[in-house]
N, C-alpha and C. Protein backbone atom coordinates (compact mmCIF):
# COMPACT_ATOMS: atom_id res chain seq x y z
N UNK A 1 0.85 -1.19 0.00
CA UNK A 1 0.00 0.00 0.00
C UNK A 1 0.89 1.24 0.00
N UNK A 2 0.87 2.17 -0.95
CA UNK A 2 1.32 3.76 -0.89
C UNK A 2 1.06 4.39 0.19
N UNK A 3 1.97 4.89 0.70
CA UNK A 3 0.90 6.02 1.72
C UNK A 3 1.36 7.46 1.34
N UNK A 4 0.14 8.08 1.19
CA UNK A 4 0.21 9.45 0.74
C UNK A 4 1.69 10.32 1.73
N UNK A 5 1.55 10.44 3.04
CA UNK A 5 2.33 10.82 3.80
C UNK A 5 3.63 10.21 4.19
N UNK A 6 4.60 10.54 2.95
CA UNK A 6 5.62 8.96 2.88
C UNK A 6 7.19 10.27 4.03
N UNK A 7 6.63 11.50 3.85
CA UNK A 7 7.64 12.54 4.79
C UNK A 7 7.32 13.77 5.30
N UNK A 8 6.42 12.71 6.06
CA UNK A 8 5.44 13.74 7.19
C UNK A 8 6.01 14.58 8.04
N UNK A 9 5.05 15.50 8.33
CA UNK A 9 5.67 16.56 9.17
C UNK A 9 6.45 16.25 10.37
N UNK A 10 5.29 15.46 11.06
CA UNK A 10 5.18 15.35 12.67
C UNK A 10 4.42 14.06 12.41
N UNK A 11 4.60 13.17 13.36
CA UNK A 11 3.54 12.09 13.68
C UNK A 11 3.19 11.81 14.97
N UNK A 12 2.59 11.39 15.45
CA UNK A 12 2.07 11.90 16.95
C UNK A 12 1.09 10.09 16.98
N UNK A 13 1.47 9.05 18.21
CA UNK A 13 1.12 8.09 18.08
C UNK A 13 0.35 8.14 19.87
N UNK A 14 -1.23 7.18 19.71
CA UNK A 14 -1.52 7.05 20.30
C UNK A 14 -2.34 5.22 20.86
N UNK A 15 -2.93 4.61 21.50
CA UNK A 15 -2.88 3.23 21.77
C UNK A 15 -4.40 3.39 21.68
N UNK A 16 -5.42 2.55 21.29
CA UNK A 16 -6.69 2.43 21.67
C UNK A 16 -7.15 2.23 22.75
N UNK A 17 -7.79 2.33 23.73
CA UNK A 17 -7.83 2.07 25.15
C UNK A 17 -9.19 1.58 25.06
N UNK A 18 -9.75 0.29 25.92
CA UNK A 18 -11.03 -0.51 25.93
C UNK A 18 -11.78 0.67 26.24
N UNK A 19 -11.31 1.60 27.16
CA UNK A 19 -12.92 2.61 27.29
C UNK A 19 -13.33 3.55 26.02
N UNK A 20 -12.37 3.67 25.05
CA UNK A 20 -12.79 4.87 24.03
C UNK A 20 -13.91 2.99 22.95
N UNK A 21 -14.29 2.10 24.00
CA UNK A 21 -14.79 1.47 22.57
C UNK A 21 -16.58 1.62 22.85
N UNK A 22 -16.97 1.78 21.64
CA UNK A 22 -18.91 2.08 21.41
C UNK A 22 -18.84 0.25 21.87
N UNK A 23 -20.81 0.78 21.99
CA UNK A 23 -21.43 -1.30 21.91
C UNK A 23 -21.19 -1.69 20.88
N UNK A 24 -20.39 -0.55 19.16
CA UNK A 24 -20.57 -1.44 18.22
C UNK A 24 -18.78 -2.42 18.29
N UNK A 25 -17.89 -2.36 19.18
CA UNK A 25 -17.18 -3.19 19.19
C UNK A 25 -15.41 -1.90 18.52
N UNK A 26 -15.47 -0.89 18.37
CA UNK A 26 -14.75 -0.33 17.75
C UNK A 26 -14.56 1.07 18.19
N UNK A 27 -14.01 1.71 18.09
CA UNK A 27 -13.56 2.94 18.40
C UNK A 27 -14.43 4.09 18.70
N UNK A 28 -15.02 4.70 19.36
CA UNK A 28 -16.36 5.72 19.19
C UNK A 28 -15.74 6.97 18.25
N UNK A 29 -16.87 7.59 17.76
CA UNK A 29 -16.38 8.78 16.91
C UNK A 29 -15.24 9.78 17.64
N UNK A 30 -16.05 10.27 19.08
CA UNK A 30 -15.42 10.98 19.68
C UNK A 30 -13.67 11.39 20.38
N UNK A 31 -13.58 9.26 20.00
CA UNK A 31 -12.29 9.56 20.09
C UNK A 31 -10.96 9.77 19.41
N UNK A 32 -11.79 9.32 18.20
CA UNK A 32 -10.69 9.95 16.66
C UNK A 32 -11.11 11.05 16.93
N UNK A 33 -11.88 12.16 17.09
CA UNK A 33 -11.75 13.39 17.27
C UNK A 33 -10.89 13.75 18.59
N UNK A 34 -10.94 13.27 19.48
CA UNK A 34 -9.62 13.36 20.60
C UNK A 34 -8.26 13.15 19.87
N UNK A 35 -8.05 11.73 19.13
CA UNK A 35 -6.83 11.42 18.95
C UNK A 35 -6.06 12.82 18.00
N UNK A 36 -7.48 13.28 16.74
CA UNK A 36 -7.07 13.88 15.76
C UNK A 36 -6.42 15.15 16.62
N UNK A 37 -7.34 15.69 17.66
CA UNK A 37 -7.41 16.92 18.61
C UNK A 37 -5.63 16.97 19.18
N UNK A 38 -5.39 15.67 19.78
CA UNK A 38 -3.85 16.03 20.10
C UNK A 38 -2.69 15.91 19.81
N UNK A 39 -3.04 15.16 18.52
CA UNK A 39 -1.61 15.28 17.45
C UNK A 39 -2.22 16.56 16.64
N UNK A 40 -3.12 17.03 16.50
CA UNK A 40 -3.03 18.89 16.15
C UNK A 40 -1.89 19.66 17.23
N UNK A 41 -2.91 19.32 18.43
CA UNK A 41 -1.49 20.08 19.37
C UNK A 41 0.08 19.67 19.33
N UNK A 42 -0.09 18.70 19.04
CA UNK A 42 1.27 18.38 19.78
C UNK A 42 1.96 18.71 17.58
N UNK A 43 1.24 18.64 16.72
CA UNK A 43 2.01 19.43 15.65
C UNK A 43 1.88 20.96 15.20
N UNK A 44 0.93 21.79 16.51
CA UNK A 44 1.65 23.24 16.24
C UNK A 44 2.30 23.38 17.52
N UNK A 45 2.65 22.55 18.21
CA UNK A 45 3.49 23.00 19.49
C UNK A 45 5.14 22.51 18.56
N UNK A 46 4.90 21.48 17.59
CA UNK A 46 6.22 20.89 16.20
C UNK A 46 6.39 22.37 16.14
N UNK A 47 5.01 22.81 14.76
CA UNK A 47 5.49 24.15 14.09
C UNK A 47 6.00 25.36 15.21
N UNK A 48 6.25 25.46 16.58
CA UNK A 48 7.03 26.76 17.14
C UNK A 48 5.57 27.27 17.87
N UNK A 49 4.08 26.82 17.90
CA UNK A 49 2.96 27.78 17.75
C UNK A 49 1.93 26.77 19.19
N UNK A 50 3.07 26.40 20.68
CA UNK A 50 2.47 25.38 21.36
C UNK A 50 1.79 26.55 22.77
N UNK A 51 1.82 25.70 23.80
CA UNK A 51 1.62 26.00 24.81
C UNK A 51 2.32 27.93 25.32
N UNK A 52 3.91 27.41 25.16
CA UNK A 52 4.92 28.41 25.56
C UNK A 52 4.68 29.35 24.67
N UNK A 53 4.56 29.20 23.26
CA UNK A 53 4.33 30.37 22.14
C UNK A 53 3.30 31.51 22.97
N UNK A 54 2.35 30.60 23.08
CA UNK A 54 0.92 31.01 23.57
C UNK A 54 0.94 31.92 24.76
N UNK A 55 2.06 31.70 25.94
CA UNK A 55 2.27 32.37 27.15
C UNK A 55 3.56 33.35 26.87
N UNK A 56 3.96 33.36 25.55
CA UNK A 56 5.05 34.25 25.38
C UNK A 56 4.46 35.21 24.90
N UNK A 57 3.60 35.24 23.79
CA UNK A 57 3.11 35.96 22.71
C UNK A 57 1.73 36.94 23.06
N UNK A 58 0.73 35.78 23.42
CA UNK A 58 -0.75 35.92 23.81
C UNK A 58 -1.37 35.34 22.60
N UNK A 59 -0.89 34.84 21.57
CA UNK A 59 -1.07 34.68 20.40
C UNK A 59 -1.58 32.92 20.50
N UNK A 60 -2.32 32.49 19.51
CA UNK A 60 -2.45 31.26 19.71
C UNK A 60 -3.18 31.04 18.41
N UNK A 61 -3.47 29.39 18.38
CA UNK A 61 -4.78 29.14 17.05
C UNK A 61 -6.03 28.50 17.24
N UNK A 62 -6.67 28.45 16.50
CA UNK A 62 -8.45 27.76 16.87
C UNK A 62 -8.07 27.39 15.20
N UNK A 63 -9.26 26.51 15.39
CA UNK A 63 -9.63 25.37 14.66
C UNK A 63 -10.97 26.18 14.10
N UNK A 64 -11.30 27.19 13.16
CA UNK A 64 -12.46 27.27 12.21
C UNK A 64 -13.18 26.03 11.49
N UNK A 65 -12.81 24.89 10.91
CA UNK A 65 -13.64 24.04 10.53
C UNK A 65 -12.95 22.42 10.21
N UNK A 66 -13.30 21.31 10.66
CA UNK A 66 -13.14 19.87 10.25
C UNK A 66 -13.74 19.41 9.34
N UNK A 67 -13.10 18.35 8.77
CA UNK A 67 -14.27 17.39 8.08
C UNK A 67 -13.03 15.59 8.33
N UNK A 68 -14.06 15.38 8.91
CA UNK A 68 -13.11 14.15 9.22
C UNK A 68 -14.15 12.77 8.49
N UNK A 69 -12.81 11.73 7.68
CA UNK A 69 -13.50 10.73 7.44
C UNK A 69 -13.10 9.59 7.55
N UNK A 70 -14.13 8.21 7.80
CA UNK A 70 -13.24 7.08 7.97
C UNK A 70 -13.89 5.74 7.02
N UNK A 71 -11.80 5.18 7.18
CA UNK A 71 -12.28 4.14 6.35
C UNK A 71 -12.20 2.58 6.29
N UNK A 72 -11.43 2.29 7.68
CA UNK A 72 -11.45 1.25 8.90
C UNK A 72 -11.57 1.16 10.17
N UNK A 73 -12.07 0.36 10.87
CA UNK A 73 -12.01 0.52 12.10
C UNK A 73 -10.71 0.42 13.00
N UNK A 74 -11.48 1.31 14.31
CA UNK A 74 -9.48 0.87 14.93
C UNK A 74 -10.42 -0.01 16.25
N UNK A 75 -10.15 -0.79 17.01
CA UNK A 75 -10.25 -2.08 18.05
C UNK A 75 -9.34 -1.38 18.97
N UNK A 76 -9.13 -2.03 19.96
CA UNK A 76 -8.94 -1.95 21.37
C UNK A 76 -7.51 -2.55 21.18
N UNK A 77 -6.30 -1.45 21.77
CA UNK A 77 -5.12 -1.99 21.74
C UNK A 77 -4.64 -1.75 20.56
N UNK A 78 -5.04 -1.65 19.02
CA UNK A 78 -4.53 -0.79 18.20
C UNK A 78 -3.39 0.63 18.48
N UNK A 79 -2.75 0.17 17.63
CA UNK A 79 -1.65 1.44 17.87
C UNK A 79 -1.75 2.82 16.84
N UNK A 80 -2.18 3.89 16.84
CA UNK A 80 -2.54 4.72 15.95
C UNK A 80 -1.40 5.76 15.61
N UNK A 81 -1.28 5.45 14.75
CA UNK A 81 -0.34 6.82 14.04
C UNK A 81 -1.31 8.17 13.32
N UNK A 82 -0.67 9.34 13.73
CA UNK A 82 -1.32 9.94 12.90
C UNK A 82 -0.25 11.13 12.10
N UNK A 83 -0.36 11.44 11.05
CA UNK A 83 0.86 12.13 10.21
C UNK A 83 -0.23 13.33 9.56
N UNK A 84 0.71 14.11 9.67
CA UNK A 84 0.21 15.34 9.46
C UNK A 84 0.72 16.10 8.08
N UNK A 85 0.00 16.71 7.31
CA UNK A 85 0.76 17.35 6.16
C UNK A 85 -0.21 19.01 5.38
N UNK A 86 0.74 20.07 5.59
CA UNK A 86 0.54 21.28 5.03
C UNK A 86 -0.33 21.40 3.79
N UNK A 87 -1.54 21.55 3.59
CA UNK A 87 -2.00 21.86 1.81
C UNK A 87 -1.60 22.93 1.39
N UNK A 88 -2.02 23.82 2.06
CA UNK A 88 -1.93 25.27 2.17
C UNK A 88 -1.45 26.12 3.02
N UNK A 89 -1.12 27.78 2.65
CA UNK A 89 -1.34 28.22 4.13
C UNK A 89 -1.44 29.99 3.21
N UNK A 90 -1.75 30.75 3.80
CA UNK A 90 -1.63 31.77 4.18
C UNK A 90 -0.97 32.71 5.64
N UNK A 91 -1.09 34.21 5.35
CA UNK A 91 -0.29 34.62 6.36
C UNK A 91 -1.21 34.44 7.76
N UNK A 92 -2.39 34.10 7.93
CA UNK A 92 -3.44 33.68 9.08
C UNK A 92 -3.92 32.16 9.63
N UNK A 93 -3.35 31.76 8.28
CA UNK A 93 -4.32 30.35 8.26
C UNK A 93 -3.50 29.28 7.72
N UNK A 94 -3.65 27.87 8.63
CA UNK A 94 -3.04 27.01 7.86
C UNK A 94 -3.85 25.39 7.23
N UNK A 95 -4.48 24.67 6.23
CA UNK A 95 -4.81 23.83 5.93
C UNK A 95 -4.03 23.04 6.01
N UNK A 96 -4.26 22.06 7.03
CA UNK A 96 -3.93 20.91 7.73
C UNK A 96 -4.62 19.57 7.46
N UNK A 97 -3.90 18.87 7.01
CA UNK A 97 -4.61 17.13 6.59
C UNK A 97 -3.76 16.27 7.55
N UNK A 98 -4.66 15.57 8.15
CA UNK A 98 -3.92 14.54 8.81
C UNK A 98 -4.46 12.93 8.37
N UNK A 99 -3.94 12.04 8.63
CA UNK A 99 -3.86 10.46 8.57
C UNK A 99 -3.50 10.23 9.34
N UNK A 100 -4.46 9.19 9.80
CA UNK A 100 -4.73 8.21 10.77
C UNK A 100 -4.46 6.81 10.51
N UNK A 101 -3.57 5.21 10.66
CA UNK A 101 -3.07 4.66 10.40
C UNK A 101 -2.95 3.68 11.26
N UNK A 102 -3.14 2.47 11.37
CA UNK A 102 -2.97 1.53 12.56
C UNK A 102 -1.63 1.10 12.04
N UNK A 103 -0.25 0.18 12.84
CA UNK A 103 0.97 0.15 12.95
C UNK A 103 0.95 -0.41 11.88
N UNK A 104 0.07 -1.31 10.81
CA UNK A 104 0.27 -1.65 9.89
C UNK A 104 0.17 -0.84 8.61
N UNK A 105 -0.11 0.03 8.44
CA UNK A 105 -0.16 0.86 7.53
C UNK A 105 -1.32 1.15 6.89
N UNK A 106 -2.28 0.31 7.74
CA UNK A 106 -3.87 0.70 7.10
C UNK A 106 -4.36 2.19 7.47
N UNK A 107 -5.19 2.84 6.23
CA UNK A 107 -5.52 3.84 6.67
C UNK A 107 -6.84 3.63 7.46
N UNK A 108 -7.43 4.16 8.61
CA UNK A 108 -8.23 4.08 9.51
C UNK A 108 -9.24 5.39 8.92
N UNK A 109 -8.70 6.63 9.11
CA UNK A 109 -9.98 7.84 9.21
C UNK A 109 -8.48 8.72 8.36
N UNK A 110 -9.08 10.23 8.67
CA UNK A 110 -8.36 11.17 7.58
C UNK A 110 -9.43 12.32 8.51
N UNK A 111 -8.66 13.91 8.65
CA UNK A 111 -9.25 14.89 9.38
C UNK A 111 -8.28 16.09 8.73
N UNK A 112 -9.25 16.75 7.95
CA UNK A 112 -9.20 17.59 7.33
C UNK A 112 -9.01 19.06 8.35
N UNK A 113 -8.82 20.22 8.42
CA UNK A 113 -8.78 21.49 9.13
C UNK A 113 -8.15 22.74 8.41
N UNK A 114 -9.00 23.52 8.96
CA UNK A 114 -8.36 24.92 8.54
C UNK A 114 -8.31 25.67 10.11
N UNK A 115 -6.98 26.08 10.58
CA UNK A 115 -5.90 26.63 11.59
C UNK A 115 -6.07 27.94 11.61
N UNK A 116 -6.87 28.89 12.40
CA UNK A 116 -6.47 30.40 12.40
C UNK A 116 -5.44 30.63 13.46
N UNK A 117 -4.66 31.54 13.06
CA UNK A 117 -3.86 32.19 14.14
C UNK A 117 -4.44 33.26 14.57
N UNK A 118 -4.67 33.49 15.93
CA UNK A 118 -5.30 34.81 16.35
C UNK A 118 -4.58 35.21 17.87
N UNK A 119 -4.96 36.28 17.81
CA UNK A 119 -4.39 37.21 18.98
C UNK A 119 -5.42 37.21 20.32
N UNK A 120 -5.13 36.64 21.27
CA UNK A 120 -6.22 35.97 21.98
C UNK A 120 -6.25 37.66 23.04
N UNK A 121 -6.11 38.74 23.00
CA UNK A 121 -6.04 39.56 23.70
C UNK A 121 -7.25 40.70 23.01
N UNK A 122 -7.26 40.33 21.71
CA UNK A 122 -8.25 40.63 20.92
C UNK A 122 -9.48 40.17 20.59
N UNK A 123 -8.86 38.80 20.56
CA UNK A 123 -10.12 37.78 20.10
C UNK A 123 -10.20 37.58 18.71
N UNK A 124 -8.95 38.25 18.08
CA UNK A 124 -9.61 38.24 16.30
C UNK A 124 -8.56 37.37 15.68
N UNK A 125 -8.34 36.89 14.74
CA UNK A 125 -7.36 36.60 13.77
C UNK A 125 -6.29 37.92 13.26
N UNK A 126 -5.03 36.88 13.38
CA UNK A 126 -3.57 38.12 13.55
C UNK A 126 -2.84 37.38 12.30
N UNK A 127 -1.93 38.14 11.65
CA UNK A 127 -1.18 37.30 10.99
C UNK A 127 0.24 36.68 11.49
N UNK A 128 0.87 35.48 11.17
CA UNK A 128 1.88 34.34 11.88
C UNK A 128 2.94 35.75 11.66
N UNK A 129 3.64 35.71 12.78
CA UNK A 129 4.91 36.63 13.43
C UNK A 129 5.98 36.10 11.98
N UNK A 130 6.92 36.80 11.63
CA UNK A 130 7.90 36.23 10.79
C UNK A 130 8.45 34.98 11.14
N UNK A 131 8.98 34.75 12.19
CA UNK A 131 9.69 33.64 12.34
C UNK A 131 8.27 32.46 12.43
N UNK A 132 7.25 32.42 12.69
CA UNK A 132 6.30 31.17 12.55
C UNK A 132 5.74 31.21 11.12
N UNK A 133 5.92 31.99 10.38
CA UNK A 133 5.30 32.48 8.89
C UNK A 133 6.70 31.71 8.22
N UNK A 134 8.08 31.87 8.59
CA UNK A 134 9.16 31.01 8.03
C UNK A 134 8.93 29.81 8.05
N UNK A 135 8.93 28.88 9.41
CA UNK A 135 9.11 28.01 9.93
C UNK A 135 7.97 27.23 9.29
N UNK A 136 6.68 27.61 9.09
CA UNK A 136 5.65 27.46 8.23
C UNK A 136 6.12 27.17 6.45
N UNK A 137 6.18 28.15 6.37
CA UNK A 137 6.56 27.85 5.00
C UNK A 137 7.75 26.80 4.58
N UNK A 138 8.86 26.74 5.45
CA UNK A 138 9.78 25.42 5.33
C UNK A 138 8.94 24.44 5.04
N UNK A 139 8.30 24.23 6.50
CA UNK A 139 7.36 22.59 6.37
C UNK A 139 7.17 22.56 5.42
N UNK A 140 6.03 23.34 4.72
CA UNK A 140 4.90 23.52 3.21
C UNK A 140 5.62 22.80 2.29
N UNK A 141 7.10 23.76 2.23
CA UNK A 141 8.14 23.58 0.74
C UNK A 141 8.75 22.13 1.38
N UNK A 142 8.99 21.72 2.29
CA UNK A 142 9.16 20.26 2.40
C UNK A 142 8.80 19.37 2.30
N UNK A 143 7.69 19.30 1.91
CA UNK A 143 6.38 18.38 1.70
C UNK A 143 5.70 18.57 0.12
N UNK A 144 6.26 19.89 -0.16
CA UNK A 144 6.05 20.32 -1.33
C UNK A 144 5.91 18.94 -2.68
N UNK A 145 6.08 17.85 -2.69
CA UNK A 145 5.90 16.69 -3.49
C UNK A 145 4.84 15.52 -2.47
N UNK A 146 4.46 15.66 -2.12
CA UNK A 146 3.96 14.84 -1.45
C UNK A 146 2.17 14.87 -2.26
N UNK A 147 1.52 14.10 -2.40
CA UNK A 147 0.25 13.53 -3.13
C UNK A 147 -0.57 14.14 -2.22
N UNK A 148 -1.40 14.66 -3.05
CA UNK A 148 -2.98 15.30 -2.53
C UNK A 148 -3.55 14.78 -2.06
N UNK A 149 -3.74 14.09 -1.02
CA UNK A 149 -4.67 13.08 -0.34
C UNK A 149 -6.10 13.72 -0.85
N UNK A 150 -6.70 12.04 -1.21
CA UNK A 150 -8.14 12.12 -1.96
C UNK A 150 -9.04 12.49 -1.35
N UNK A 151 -9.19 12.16 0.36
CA UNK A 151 -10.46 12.73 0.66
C UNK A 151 -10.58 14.72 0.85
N UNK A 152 -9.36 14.97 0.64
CA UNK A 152 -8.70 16.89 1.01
C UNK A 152 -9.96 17.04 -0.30
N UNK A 153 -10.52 18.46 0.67
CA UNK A 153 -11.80 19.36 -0.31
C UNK A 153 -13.28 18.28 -0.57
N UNK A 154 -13.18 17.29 0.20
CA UNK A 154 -14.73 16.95 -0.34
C UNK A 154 -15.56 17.46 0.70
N UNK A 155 -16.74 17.61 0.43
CA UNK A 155 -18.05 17.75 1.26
C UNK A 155 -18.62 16.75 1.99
N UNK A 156 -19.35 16.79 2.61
CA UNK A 156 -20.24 15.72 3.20
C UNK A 156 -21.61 15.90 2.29
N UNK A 157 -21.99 14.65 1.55
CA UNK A 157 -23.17 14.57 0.83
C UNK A 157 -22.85 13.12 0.24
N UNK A 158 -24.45 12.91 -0.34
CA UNK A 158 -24.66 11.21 -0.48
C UNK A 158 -24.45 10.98 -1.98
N UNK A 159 -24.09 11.54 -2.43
CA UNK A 159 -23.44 11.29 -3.94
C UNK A 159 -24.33 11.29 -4.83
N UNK A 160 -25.90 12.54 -4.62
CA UNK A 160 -26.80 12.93 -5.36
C UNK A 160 -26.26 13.51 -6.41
N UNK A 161 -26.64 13.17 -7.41
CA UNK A 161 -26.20 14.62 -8.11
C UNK A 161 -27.21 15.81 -8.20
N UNK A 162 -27.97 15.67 -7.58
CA UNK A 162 -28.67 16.99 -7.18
C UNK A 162 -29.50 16.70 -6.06
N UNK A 163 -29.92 17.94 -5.24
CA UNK A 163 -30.26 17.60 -4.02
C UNK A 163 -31.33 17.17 -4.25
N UNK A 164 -31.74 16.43 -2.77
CA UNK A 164 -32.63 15.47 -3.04
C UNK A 164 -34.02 16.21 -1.84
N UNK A 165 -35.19 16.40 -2.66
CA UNK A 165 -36.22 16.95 -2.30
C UNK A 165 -37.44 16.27 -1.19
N UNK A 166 -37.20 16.78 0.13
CA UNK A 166 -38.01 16.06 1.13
C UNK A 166 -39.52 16.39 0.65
N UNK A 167 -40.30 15.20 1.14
CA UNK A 167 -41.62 14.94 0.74
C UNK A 167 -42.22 15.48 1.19
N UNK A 168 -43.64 16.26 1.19
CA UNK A 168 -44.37 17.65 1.65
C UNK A 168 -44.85 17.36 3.07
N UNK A 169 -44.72 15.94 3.35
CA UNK A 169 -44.97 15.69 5.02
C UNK A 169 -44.23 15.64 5.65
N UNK A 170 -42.88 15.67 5.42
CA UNK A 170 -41.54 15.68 5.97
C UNK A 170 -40.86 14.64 6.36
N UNK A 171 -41.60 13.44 5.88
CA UNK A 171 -41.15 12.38 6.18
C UNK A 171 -40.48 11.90 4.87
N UNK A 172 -39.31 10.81 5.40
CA UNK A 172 -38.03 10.77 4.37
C UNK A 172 -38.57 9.64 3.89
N UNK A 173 -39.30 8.52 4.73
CA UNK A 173 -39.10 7.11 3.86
C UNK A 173 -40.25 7.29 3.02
């Protein structure tokens, strides 16, 4: 199997634990959104932009929007990798794709994001200081060959090709 992320940024590994499992036998949603949640941190605390940035600066980032998707399950005791890689960025914002991976190289889920940097003294979006706007752009141009991962830019929808019109009682079936 290829893996899109063959010289990832950062990878950030975590273990399945029996309590993150649903009655359906497998991982609950909530906790690929945990897992995704702290290999984010722990890869802008990588990019220069962590905890200490945050108490040096006042400066920090939020998370404007996800789209996370999956495409195996992870079980109990699974070992999860997750690798992170730059699409984009601007001087505010950075598009962030991550992969999710059990030790074998299967892909599990995929969590899409767009990164504001903002000035938490304000409350608004600031643009990255020079030296995190550098350090940024290295990564980008280092990764700069790396494959578009397929699920980056899709929507959530059922593969209508046009929307699909609820019935005048509002009932779907």
């Amino acid at each position: 199997m290829k893996r899109t992320l063959t010289n990832p940024l950062h990878r950030f590994t975590a273990r399945v634990r029996q309590d993150w499992l649903d009655y359906n036998g497998h991982m609950n949603v909530a906790y690929y959104t945990q897992v995704f949640d702290q290999a984010g941190d722990s890869w802008v605390t990588a990019a220069g932009m962590g905890e200490a940035y945050t108490r040096e600066t006042g400066n920090s980032w939020m998370i404007l929007e996800t789209h996370t998707t999956f495409q195996h399950e992870a079980v109990a005791e699974d070992l999860l990798v997750v690798s992170s890689q730059i699409l984009a960025l601007d001087n505010k914002r950075v598009h962030l794709f991550q992969i999710m991976e059990n030790d074998e190289g299967q892909r599990l889920s995929s969590n899409e994001e767009i990164i504001l940097h903002v000035d938490l003294r304000q409350r608004r979006a600031t643009p990255f200081p020079p030296q995190v706007m550098n350090r940024l752009r290295i990564l980008y141009q280092q990764q700069a060959e790396q494959e578009w991962p397929p699920e980056a830019g899709r929507s959530v929808a059922m593969g209508a090709r046009r929307p699909v019109k609820r019935p005048a009682g509002g009932d779907t079936d």
